[in-house]
PDB file of N, CA and C in Angstrom:
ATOM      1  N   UNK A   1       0.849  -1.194   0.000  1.00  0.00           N
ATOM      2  CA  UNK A   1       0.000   0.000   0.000  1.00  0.00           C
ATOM      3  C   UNK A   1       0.881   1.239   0.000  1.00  0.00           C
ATOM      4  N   UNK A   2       0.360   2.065  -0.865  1.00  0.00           N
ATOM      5  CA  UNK A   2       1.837   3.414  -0.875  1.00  0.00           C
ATOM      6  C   UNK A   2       0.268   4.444   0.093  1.00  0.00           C
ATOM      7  N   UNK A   3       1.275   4.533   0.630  1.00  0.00           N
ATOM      8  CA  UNK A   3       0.890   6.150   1.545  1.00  0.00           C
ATOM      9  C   UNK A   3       1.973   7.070   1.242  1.00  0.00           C
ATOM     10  N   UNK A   4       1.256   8.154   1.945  1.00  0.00           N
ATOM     11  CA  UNK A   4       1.364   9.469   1.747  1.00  0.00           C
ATOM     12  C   UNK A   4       1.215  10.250   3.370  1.00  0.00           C
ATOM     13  N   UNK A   5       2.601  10.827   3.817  1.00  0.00           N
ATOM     14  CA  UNK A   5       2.583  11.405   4.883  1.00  0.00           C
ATOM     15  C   UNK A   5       1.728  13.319   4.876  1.00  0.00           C
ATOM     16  N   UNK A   6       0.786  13.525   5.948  1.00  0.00           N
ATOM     17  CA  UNK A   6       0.094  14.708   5.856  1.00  0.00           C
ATOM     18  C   UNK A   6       1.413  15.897   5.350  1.00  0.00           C
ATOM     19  N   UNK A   7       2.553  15.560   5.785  1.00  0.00           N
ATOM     20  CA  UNK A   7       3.562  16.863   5.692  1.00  0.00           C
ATOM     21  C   UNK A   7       4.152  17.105   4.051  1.00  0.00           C
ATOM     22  N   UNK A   8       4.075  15.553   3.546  1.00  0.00           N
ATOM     23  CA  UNK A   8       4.747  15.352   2.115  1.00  0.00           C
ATOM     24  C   UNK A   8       3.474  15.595   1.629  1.00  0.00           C
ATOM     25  N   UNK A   9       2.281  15.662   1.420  1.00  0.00           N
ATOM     26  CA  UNK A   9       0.957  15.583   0.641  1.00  0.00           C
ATOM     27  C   UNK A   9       1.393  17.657   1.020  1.00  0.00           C
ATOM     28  N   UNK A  10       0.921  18.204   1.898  1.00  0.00           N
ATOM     29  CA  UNK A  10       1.141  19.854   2.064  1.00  0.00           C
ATOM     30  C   UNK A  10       1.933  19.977   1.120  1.00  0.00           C
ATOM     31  N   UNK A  11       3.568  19.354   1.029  1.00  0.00           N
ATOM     32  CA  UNK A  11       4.736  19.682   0.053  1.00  0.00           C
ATOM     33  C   UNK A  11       4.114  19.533  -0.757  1.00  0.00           C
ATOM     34  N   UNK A  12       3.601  18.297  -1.805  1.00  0.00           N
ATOM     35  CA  UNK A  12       3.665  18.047  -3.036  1.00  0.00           C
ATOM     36  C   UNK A  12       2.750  19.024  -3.374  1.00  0.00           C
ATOM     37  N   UNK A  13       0.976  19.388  -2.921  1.00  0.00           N
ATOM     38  CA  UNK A  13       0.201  20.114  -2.867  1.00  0.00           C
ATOM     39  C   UNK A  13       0.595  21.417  -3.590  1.00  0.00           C
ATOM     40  N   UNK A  14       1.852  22.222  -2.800  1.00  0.00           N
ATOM     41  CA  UNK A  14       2.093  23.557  -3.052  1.00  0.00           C
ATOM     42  C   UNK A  14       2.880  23.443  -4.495  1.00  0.00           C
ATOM     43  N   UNK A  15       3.420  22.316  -5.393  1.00  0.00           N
ATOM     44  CA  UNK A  15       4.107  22.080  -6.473  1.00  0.00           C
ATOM     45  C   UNK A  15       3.410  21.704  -7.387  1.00  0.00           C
ATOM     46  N   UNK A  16       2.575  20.095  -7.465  1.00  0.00           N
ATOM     47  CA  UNK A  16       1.390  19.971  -8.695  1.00  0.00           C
ATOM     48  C   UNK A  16       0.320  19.577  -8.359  1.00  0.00           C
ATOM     49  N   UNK A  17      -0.373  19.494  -9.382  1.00  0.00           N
ATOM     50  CA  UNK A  17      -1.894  19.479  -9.583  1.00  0.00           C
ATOM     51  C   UNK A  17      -2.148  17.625  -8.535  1.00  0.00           C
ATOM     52  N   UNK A  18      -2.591  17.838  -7.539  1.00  0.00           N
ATOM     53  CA  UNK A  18      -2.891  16.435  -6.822  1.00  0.00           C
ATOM     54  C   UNK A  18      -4.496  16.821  -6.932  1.00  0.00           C
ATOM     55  N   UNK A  19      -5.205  15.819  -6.732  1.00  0.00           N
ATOM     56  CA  UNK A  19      -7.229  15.450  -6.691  1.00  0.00           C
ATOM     57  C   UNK A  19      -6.670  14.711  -4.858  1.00  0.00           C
ATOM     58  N   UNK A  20      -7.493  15.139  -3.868  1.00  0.00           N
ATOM     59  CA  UNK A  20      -7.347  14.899  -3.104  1.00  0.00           C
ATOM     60  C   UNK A  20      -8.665  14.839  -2.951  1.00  0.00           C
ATOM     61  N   UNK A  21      -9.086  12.971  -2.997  1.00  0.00           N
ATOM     62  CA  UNK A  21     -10.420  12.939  -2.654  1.00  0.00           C
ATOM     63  C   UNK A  21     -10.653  12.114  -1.565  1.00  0.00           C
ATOM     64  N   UNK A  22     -11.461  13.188  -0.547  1.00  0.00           N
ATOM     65  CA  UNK A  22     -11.923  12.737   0.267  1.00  0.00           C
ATOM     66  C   UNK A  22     -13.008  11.403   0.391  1.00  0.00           C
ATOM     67  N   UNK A  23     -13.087  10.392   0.999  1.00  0.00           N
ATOM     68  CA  UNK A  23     -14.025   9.411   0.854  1.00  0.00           C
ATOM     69  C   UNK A  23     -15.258   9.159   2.060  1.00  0.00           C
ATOM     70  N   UNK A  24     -14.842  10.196   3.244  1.00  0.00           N
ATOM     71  CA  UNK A  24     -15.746  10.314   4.243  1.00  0.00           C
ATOM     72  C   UNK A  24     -16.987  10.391   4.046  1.00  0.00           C
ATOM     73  N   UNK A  25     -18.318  10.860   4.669  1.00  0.00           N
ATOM     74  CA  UNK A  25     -19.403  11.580   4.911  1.00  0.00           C
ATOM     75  C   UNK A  25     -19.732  12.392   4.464  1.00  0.00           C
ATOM     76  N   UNK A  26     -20.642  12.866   4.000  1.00  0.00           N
ATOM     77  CA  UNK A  26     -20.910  14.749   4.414  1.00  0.00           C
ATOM     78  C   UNK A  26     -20.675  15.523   5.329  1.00  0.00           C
ATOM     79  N   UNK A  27     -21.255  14.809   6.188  1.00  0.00           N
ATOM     80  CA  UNK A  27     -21.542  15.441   7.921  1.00  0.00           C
ATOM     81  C   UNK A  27     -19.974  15.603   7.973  1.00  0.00           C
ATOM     82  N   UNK A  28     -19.023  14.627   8.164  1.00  0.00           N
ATOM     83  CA  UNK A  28     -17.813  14.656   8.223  1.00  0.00           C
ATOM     84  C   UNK A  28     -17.173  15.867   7.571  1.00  0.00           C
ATOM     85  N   UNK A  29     -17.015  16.103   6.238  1.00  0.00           N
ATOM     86  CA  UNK A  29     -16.458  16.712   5.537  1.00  0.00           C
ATOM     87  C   UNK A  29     -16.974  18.247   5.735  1.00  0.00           C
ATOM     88  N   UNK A  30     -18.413  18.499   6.394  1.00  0.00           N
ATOM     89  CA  UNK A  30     -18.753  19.755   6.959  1.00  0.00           C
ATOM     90  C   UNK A  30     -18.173  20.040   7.989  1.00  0.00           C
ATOM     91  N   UNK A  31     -17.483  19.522   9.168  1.00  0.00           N
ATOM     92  CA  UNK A  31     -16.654  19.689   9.933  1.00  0.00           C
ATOM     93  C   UNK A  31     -14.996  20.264   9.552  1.00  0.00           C
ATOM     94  N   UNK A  32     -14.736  19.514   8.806  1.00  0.00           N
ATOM     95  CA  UNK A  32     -13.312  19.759   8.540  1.00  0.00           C
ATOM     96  C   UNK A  32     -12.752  19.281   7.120  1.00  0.00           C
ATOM     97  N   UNK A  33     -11.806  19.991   6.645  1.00  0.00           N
ATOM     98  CA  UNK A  33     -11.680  19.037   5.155  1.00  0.00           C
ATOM     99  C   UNK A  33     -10.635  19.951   5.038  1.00  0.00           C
ATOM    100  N   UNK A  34      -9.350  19.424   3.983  1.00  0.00           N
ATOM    101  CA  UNK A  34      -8.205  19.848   3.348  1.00  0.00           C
ATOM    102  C   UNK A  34      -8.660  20.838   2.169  1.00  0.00           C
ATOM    103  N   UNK A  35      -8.217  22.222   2.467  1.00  0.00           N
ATOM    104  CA  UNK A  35      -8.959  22.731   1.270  1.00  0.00           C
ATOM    105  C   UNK A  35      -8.164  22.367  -0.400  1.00  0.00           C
ATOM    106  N   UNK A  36      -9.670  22.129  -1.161  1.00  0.00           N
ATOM    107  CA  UNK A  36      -9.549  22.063  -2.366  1.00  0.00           C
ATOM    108  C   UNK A  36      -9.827  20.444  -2.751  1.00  0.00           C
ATOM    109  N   UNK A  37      -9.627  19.439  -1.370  1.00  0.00           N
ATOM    110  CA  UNK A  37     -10.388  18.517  -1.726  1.00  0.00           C
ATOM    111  C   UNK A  37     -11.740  18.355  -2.117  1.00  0.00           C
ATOM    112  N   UNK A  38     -12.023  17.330  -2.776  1.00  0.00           N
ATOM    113  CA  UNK A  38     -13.673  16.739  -3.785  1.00  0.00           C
ATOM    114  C   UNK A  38     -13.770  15.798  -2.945  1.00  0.00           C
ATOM    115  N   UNK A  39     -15.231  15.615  -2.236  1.00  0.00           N
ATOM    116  CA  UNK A  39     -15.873  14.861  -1.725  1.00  0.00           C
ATOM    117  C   UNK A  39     -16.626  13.596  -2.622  1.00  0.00           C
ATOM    118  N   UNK A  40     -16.439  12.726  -2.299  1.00  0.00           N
ATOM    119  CA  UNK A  40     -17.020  11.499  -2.976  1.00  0.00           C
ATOM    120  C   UNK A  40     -17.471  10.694  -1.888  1.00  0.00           C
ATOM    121  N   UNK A  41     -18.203  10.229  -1.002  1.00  0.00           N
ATOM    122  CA  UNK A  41     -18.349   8.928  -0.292  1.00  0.00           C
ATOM    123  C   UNK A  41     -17.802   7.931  -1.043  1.00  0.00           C
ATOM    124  N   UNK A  42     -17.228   6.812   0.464  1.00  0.00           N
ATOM    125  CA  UNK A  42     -16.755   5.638  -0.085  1.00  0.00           C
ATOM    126  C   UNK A  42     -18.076   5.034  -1.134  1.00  0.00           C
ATOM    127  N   UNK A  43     -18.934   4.680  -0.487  1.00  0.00           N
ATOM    128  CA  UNK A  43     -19.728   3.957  -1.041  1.00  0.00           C
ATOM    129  C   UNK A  43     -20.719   4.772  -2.531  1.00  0.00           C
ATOM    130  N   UNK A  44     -20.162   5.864  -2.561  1.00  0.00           N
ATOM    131  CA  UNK A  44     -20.386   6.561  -4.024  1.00  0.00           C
ATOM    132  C   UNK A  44     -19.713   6.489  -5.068  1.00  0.00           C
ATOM    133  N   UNK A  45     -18.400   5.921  -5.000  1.00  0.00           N
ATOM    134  CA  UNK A  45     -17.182   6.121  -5.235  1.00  0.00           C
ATOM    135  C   UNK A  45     -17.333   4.973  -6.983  1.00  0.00           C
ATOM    136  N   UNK A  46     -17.618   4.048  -6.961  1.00  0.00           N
ATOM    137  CA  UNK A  46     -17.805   3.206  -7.831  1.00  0.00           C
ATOM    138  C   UNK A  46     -19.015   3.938  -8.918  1.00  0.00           C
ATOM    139  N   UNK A  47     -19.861   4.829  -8.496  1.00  0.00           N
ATOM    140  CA  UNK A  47     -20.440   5.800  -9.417  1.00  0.00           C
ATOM    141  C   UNK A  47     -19.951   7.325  -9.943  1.00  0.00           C
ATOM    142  N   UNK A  48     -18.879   6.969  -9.496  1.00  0.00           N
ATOM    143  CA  UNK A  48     -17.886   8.604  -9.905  1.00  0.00           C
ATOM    144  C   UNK A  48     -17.354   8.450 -10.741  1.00  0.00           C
ATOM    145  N   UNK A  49     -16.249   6.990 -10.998  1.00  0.00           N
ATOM    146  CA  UNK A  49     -15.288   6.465 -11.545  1.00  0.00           C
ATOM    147  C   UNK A  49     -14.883   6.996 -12.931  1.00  0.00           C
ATOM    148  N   UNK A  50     -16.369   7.280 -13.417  1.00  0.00           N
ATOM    149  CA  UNK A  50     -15.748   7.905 -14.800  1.00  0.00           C
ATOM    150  C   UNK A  50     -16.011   9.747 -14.606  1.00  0.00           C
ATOM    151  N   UNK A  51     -16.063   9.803 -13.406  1.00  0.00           N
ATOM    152  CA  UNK A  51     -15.839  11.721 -13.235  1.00  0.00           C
ATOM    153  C   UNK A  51     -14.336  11.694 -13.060  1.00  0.00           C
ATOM    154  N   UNK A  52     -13.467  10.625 -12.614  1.00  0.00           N
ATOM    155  CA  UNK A  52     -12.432  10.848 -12.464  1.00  0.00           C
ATOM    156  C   UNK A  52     -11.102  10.854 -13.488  1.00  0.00           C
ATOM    157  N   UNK A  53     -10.191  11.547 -13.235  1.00  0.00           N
ATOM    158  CA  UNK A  53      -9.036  11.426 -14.625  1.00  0.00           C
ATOM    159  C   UNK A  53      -7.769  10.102 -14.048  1.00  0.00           C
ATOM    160  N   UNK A  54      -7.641   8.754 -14.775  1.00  0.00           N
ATOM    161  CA  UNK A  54      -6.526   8.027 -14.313  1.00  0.00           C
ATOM    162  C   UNK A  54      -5.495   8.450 -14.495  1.00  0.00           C
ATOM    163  N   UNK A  55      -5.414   9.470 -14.893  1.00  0.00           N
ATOM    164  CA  UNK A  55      -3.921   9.571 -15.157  1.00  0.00           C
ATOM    165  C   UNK A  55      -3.314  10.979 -14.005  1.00  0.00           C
ATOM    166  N   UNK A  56      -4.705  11.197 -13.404  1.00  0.00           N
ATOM    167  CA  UNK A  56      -3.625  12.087 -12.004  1.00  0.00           C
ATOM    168  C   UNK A  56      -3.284  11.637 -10.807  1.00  0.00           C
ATOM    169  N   UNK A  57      -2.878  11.930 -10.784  1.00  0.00           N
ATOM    170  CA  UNK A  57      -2.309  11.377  -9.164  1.00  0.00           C
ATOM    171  C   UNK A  57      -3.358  11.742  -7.874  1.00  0.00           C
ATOM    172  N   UNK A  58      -3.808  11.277  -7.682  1.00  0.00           N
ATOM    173  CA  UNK A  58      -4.748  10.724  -6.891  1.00  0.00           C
ATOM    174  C   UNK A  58      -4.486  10.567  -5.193  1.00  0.00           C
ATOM    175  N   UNK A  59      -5.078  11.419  -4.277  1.00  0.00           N
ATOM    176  CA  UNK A  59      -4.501  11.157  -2.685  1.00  0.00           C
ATOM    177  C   UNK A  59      -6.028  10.664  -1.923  1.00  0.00           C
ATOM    178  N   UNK A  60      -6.337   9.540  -1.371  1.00  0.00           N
ATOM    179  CA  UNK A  60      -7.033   9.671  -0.808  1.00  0.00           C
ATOM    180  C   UNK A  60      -7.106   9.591   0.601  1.00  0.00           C
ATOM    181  N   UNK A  61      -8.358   9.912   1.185  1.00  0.00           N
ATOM    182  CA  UNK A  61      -8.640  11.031   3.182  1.00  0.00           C
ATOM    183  C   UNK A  61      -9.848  10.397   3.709  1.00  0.00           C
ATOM    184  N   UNK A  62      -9.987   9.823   4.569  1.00  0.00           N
ATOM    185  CA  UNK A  62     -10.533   9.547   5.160  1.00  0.00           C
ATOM    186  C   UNK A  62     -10.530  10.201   6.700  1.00  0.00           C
ATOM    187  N   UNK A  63     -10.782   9.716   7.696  1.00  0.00           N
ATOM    188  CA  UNK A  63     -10.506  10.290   9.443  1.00  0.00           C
ATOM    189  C   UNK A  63      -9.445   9.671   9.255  1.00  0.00           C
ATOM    190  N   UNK A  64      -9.444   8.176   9.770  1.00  0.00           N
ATOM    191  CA  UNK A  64      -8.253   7.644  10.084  1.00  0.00           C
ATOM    192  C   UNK A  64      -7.272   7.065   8.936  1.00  0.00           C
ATOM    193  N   UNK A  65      -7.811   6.812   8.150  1.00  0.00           N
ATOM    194  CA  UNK A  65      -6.808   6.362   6.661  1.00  0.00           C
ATOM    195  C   UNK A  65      -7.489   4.803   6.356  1.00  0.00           C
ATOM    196  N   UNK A  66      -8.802   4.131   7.458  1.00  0.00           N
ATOM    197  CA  UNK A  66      -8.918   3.013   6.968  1.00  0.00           C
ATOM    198  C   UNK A  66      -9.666   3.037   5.652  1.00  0.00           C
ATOM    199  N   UNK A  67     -10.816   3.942   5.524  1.00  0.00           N
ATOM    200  CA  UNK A  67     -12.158   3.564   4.221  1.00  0.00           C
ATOM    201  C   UNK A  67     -11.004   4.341   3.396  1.00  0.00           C
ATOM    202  N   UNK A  68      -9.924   5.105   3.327  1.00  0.00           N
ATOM    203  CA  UNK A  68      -9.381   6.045   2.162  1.00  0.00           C
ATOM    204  C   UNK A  68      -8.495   4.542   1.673  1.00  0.00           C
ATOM    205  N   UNK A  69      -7.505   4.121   2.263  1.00  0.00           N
ATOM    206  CA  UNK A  69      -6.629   2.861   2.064  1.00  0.00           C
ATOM    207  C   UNK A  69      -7.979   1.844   1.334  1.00  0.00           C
ATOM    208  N   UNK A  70      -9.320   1.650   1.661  1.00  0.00           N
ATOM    209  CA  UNK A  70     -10.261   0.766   0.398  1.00  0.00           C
ATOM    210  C   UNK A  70     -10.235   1.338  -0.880  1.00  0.00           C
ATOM    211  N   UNK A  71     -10.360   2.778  -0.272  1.00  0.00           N
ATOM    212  CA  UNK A  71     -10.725   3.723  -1.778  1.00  0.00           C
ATOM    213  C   UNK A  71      -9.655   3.568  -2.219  1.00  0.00           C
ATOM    214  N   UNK A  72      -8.373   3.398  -1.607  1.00  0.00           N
ATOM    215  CA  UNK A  72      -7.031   3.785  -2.671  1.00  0.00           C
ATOM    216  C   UNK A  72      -6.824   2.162  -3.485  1.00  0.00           C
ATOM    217  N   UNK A  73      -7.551   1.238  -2.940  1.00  0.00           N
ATOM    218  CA  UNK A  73      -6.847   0.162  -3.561  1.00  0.00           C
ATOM    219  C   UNK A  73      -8.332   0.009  -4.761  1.00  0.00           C
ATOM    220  N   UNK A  74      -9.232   0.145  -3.923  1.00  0.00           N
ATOM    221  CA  UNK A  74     -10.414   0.472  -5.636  1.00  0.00           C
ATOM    222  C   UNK A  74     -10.139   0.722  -6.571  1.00  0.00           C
ATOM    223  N   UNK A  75      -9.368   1.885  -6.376  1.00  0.00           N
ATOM    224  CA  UNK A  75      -8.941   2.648  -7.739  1.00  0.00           C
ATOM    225  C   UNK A  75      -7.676   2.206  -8.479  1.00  0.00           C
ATOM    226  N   UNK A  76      -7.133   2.088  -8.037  1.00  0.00           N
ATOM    227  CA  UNK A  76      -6.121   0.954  -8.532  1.00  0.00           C
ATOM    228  C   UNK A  76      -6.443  -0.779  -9.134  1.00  0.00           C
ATOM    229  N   UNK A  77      -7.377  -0.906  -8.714  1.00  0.00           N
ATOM    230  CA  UNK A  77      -7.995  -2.189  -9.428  1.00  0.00           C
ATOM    231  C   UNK A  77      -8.909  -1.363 -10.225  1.00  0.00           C
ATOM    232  N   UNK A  78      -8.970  -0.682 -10.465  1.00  0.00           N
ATOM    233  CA  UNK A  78      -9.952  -0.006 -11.374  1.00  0.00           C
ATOM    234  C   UNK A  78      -9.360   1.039 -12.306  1.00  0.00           C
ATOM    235  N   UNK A  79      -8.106   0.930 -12.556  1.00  0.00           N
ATOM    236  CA  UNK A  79      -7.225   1.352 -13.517  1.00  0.00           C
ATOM    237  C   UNK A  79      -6.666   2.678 -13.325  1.00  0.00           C
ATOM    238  N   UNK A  80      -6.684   3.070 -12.086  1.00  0.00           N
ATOM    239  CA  UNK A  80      -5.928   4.405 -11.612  1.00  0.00           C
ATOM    240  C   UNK A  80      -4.441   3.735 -10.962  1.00  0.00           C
ATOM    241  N   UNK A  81      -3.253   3.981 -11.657  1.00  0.00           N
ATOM    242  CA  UNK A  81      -1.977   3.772 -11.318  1.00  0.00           C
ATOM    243  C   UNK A  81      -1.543   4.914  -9.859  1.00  0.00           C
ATOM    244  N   UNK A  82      -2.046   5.631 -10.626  1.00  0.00           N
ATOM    245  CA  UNK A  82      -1.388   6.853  -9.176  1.00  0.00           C
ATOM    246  C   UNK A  82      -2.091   6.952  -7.680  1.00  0.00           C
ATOM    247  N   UNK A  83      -2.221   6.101  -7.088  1.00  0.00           N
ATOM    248  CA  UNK A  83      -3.195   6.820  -6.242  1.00  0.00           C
ATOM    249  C   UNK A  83      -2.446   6.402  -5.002  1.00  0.00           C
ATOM    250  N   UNK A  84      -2.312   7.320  -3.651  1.00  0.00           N
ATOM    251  CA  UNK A  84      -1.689   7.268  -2.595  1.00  0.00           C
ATOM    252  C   UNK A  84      -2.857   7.393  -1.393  1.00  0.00           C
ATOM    253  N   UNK A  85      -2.462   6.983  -0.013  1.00  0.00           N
ATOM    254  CA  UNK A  85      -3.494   6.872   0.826  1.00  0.00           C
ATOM    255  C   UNK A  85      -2.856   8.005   2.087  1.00  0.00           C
ATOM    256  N   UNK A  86      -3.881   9.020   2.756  1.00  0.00           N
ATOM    257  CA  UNK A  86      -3.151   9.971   3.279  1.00  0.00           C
ATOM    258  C   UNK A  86      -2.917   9.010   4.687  1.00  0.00           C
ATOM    259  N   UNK A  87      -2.008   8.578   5.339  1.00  0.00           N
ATOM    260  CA  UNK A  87      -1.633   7.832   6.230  1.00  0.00           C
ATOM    261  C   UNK A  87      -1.888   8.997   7.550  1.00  0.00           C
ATOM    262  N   UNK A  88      -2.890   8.273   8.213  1.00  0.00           N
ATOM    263  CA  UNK A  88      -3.205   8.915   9.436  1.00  0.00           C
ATOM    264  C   UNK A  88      -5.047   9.764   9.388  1.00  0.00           C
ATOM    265  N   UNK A  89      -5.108   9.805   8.382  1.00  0.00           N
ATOM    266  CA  UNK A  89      -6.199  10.673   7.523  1.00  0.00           C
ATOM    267  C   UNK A  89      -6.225  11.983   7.811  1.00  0.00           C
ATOM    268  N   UNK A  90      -7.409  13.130   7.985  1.00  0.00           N
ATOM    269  CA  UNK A  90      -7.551  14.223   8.133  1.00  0.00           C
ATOM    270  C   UNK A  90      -7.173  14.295   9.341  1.00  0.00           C
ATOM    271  N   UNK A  91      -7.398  13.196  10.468  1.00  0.00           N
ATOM    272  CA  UNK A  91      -6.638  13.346  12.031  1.00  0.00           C
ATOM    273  C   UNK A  91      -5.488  13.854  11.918  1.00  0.00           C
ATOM    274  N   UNK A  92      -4.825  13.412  11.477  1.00  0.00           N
ATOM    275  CA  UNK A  92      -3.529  13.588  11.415  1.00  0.00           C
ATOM    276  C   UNK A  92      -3.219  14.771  10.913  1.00  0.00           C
ATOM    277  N   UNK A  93      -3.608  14.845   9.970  1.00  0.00           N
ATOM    278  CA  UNK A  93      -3.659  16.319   9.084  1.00  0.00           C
ATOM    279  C   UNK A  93      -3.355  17.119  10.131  1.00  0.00           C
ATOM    280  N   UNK A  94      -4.818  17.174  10.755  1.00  0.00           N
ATOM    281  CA  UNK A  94      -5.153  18.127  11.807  1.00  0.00           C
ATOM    282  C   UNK A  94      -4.098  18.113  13.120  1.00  0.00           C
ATOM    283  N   UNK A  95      -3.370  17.133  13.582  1.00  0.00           N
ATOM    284  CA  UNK A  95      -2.082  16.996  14.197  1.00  0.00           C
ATOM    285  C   UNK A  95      -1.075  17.721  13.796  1.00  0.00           C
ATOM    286  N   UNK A  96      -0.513  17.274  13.012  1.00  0.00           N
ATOM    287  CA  UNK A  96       1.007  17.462  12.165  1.00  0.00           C
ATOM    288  C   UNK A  96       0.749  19.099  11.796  1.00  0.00           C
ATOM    289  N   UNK A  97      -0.231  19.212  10.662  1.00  0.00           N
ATOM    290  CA  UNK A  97      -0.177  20.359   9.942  1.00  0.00           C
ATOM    291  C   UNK A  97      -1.311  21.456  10.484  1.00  0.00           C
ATOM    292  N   UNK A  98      -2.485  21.320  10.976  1.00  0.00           N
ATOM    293  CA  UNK A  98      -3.627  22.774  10.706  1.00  0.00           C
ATOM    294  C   UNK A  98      -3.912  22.305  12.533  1.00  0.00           C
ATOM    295  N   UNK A  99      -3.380  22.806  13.695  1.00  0.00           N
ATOM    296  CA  UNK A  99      -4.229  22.609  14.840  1.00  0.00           C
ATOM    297  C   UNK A  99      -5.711  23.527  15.230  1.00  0.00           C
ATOM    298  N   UNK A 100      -5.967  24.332  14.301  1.00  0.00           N
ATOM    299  CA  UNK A 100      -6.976  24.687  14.138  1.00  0.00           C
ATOM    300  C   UNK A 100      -8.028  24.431  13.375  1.00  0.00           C
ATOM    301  N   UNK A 101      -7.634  23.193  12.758  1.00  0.00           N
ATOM    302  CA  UNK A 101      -8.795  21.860  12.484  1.00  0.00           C
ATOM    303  C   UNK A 101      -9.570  21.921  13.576  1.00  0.00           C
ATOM    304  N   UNK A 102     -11.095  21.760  13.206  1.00  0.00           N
ATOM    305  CA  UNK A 102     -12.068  20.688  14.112  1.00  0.00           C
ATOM    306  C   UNK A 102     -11.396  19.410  14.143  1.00  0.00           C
ATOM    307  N   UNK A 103     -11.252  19.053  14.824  1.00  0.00           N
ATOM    308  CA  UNK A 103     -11.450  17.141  15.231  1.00  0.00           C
ATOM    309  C   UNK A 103     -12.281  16.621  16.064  1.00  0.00           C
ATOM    310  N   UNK A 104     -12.221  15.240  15.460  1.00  0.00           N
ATOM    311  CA  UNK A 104     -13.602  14.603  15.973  1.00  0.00           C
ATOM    312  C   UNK A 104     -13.058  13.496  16.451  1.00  0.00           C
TER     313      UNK A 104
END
C-alpha cells in the first residue's frame, strides 16, 4: 500500500496538480476538510469512476486512513496507477499540519 505522509501531501500540494479525494461523509467533511479537496463517499465512489481522470495522481482522506486505504486500492484495481493513501487521515492532518482543524 503506498501512503502518503500529511507533511509530504502539504509539500507536493504547493508544487502539482494532486485530486485529493476525500471518501468520508458529508456530515464529516462539513466539519473539517483539506482545502480544495472533492468529496465522494466511499460507497459513491464506484459511481464517480468515470468523473475521475486516471492519469492524475490521486490522494485519498478519510478520518483515520482506513475507508481512504479501500478507496485507494479500488482505484487501482480499477485502472488508476497513481493513487496514494493519506496515512493517518484528516486526524492527522489536523495533528502534524492545521491545529486549528475541528477534530472529531
Amino acid at each position: 500500500m503506498s501512503e502518503i505522509s500529511p507533511r509530504e501531501l502539504s509539500e507536493r500540494l504547493a508544487q502539482e496538480p494532486i485530486l485529493v479525494l476525500d471518501v468520508r461523509e458529508p456530515w464529516e467533511f462539513a466539519l473539517c476538510a483539506i482545502a480544495g479537496s472533492r468529496l465522494v463517499p466511499l460507497q459513491s465512489l464506484p459511481d464517480e469512476l468515470g468523473e475521475l481522470d486516471p492519469t492524475q495522481t490521486i490522494v485519498t482522506v478519510c478520518h483515520h486512513g482506513m475507508r481512504s486505504h479501500h478507496a485507494a486500492e479500488y482505484l487501482r484495481r480499477n485502472g488508476f496507477p497513481d493513487v496514494l493513501n493519506l496515512s493517518g487521515g484528516i486526524h492527522r492532518w489536523a495533528e502534524d499540519l492545521d491545529p486549528t482543524m475541528v477534530q472529531y
